[in-house]
C-alpha atoms as a PDB file:
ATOM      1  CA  UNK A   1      11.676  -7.741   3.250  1.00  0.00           C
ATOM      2  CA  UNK A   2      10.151  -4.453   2.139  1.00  0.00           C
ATOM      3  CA  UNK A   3      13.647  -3.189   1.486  1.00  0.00           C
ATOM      4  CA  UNK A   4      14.621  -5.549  -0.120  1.00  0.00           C
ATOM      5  CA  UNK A   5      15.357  -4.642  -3.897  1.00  0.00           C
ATOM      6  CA  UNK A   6      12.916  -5.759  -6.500  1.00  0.00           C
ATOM      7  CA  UNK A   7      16.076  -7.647  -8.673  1.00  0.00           C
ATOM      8  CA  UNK A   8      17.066  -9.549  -5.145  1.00  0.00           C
ATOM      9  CA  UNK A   9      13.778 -11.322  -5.815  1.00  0.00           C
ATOM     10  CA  UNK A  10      13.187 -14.651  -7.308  1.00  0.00           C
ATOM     11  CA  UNK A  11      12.882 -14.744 -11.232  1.00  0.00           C
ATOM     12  CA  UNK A  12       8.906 -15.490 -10.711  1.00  0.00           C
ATOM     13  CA  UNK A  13       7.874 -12.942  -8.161  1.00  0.00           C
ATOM     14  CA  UNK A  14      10.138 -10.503 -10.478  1.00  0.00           C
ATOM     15  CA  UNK A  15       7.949 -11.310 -13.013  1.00  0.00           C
ATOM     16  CA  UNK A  16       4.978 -11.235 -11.545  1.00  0.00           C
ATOM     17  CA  UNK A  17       5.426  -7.594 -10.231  1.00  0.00           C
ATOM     18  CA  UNK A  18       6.735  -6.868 -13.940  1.00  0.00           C
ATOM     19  CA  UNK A  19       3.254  -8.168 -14.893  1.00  0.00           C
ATOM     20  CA  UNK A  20       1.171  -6.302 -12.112  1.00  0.00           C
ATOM     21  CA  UNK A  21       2.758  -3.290 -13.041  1.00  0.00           C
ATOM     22  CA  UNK A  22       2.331  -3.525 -16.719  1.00  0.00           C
ATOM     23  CA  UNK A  23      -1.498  -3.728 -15.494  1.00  0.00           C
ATOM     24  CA  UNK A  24      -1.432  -1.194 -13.310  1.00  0.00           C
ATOM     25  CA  UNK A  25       0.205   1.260 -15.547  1.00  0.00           C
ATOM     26  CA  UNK A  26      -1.135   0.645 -18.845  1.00  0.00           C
ATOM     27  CA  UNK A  27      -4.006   2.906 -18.683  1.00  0.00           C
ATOM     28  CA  UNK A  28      -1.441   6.043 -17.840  1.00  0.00           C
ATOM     29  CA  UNK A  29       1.448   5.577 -19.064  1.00  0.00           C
ATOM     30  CA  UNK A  30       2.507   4.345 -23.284  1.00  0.00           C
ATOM     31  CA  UNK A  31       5.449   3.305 -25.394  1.00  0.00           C
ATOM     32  CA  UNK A  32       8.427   4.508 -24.244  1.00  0.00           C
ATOM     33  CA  UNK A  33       7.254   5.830 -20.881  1.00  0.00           C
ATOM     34  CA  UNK A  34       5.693   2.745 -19.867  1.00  0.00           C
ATOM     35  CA  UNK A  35       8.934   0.996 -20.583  1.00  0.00           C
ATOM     36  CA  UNK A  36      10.417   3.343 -18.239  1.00  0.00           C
ATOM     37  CA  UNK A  37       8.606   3.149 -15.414  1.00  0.00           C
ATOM     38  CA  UNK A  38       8.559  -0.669 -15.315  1.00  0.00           C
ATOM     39  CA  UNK A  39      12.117  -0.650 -16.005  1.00  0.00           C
ATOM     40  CA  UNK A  40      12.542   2.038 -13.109  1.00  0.00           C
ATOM     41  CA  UNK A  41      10.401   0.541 -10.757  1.00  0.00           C
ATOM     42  CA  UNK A  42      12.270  -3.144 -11.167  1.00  0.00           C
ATOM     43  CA  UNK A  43      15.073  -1.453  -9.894  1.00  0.00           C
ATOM     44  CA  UNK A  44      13.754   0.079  -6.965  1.00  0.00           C
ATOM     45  CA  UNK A  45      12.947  -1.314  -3.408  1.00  0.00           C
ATOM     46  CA  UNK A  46       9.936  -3.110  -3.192  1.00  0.00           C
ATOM     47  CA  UNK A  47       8.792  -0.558  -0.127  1.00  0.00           C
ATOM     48  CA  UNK A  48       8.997   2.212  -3.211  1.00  0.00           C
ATOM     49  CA  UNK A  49       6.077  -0.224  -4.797  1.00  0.00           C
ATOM     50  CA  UNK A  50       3.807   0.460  -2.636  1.00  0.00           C
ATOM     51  CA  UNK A  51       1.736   3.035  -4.228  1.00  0.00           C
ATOM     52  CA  UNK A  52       1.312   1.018  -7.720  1.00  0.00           C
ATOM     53  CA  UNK A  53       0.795  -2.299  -6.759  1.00  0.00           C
ATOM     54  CA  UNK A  54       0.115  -4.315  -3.748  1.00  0.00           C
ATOM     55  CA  UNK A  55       3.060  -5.324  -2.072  1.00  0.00           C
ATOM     56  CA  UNK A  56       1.560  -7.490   0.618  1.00  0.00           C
ATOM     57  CA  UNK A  57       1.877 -10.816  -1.456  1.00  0.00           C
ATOM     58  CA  UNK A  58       5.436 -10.060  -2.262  1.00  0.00           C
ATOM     59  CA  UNK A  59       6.821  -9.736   1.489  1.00  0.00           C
END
């Protein structure tokens, strides 16, 4: 399931990464590269994750 792609997900767990990333982020990143990276990372596999946020509740 790690390689799965984050957008195969379910609308709620897509959300909830959306959210934990948001979180995670926040305190680096601003406006338009915030948005980015979210945006980026939502179309990524959820193996590529890994690093930002914890994946473990997701697979």
């Amino acid at each position: 399931m790690k390689t799965m792609y984050v957008n195969q997900l379910n609308n709620e767990t897509q959300e909830a990464i959306r959210q934990e990333l948001h979180t995670n982020l926040i305190d680096i990143l601003t406006g338009n590269e915030l948005t980015e990276a979210i945006n980026d990372a939502m179309d990524s596999r959820l193996s590529d994750l890994e690093d930002t946020i914890n994946i473990n509740q997701y697979v």
